[in-house]
Protein backbone atom coordinates (compact mmCIF):
# COMPACT_ATOMS: atom_id res chain seq x y z
CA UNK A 1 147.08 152.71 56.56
CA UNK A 2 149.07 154.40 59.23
CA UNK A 3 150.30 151.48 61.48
CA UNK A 4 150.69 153.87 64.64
CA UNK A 5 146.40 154.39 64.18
CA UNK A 6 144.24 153.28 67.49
CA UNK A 7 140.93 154.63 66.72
CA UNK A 8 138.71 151.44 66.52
CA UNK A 9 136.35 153.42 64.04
CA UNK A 10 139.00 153.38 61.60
CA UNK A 11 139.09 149.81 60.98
CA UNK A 12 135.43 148.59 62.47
CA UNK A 13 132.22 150.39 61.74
CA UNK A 14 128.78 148.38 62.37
CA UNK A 15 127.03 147.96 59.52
CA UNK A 16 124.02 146.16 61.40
CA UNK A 17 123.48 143.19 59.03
CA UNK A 18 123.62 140.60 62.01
CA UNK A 19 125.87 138.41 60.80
CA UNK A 20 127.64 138.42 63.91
CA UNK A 21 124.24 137.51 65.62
CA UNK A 22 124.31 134.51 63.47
CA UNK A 23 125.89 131.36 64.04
CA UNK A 24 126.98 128.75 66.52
CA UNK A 25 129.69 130.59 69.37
CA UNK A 26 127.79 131.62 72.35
CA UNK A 27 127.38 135.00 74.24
CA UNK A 28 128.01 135.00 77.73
CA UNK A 29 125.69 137.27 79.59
CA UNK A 30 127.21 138.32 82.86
CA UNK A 31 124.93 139.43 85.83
CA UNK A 32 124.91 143.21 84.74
CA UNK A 33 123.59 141.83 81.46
CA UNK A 34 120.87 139.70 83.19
CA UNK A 35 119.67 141.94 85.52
CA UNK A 36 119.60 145.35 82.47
CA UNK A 37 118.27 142.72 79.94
CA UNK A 38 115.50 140.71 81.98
CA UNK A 39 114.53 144.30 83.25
CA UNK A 40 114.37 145.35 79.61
CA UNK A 41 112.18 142.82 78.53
CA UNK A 42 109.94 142.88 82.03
CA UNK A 43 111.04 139.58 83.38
CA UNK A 44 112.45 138.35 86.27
CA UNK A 45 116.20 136.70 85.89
CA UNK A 46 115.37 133.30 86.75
CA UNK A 47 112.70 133.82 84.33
CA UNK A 48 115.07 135.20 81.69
CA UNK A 49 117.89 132.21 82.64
CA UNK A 50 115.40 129.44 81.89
CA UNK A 51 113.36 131.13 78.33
CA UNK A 52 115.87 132.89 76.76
CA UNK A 53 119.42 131.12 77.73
CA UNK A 54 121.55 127.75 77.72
CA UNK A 55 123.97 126.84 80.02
CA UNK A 56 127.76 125.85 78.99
CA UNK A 57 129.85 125.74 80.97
CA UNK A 58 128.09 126.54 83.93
CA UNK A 59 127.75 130.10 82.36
CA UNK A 60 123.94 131.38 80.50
CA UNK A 61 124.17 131.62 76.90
CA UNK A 62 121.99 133.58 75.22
CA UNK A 63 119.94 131.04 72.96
CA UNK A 64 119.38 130.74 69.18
CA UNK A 65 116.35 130.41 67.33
CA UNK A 66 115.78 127.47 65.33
CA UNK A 67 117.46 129.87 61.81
CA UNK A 68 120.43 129.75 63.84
CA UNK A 69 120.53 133.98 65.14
CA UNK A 70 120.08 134.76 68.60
CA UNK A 71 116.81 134.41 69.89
CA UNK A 72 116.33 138.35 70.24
CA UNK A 73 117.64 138.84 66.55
CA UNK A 74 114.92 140.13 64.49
CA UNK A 75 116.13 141.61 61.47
CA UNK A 76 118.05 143.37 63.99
CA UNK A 77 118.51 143.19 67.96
CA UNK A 78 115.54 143.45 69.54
CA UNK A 79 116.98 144.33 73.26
CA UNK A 80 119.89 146.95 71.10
CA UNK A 81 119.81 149.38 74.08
CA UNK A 82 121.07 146.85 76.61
CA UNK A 83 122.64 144.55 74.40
CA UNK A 84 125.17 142.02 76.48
CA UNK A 85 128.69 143.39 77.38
CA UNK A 86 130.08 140.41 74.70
CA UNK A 87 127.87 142.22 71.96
CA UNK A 88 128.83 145.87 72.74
CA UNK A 89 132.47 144.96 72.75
CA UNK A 90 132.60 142.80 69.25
CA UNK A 91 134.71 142.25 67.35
CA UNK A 92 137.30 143.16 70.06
CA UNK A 93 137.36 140.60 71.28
CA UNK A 94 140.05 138.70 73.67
CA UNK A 95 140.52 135.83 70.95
CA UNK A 96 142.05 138.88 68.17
CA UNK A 97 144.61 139.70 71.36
CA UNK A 98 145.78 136.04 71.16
CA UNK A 99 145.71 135.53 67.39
CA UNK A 100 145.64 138.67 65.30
CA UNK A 101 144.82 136.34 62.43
CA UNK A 102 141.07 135.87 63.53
CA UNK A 103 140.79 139.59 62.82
CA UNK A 104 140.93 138.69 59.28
CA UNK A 105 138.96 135.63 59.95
CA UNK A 106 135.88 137.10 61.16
CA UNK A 107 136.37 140.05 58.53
CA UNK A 108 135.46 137.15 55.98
CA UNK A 109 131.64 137.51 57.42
CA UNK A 110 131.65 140.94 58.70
CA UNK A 111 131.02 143.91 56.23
CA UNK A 112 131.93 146.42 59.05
CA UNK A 113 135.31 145.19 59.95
CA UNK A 114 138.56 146.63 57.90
CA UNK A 115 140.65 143.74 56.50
CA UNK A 116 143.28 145.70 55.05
CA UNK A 117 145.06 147.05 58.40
CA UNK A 118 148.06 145.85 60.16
CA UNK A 119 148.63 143.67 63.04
CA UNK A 120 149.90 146.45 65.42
CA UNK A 121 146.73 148.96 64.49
CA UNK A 122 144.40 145.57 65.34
CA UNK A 123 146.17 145.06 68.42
CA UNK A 124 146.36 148.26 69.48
CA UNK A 125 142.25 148.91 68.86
CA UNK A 126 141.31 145.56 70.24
CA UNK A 127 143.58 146.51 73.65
CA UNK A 128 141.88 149.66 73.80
CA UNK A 129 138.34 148.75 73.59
CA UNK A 130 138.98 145.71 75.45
CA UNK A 131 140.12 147.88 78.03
CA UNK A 132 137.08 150.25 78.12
CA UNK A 133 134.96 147.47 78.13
CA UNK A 134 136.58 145.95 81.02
CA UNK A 135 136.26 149.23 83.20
């Protein structure tokens, strides 16, 4: 694979299993993710804070169900269309900028991500979507 490559559909396409949906690690919702998710589901945000997250941190969580996948994971995302930032961004994530290793990591349990690309192309994807994520 061509190490100079940057588009992050070359080495990550979703494959919608869930797996990342699954699992103890938290997503953060921000306020824009409150607001476009508690809207989705016709609820108010306090509402939304107290049924659907956790707190760590002083920052909501979405919660898991008792099988361990988010609470809107039902054989696939139930709120897709405004899914939290954290969701739309994975798996570029800020923790692949500080270790390139967990790129192969979380390729272990993700079918969509490419395990056979170098550390510059996964740094150079993960900078640019992190980047148009952060806009």
């Amino acid at each position: 694979m061509n190490s100079d490559m940057t588009d992050s559909r070359e080495i990550f396409i979703c494959q919608q299993c869930g797996q990342c949906c699954n699992g103890y690690g938290g997503t953060y919702v921000t306020e824009d993710d409150i607001q476009k998710i508690s809207s989705f589901i016709h609820t108010d945000p306090a509402a939304f804070i107290r049924d659907y997250c956790r707190i760590s941190g002083g920052k909501p969580l979405l919660a898991q169900a008792e099988n361990g996948f988010c609470i809107f994971f039902n054989q696939n995302c139930t709120i897709h269309p405004v899914k939290p930032r954290m969701c739309r961004a994975w798996p570029f994530i800020p923790g692949v900028l500080k270790d390139p290793s967990n790129w192969f990591a979380m390729a272990n349990s993700c079918p969509g991500m490419n395990p056979n690309v170098s550390t510059e192309t996964i740094i150079a994807c993960a900078t640019a979507e992190i980047n148009r994520f952060s806009r």
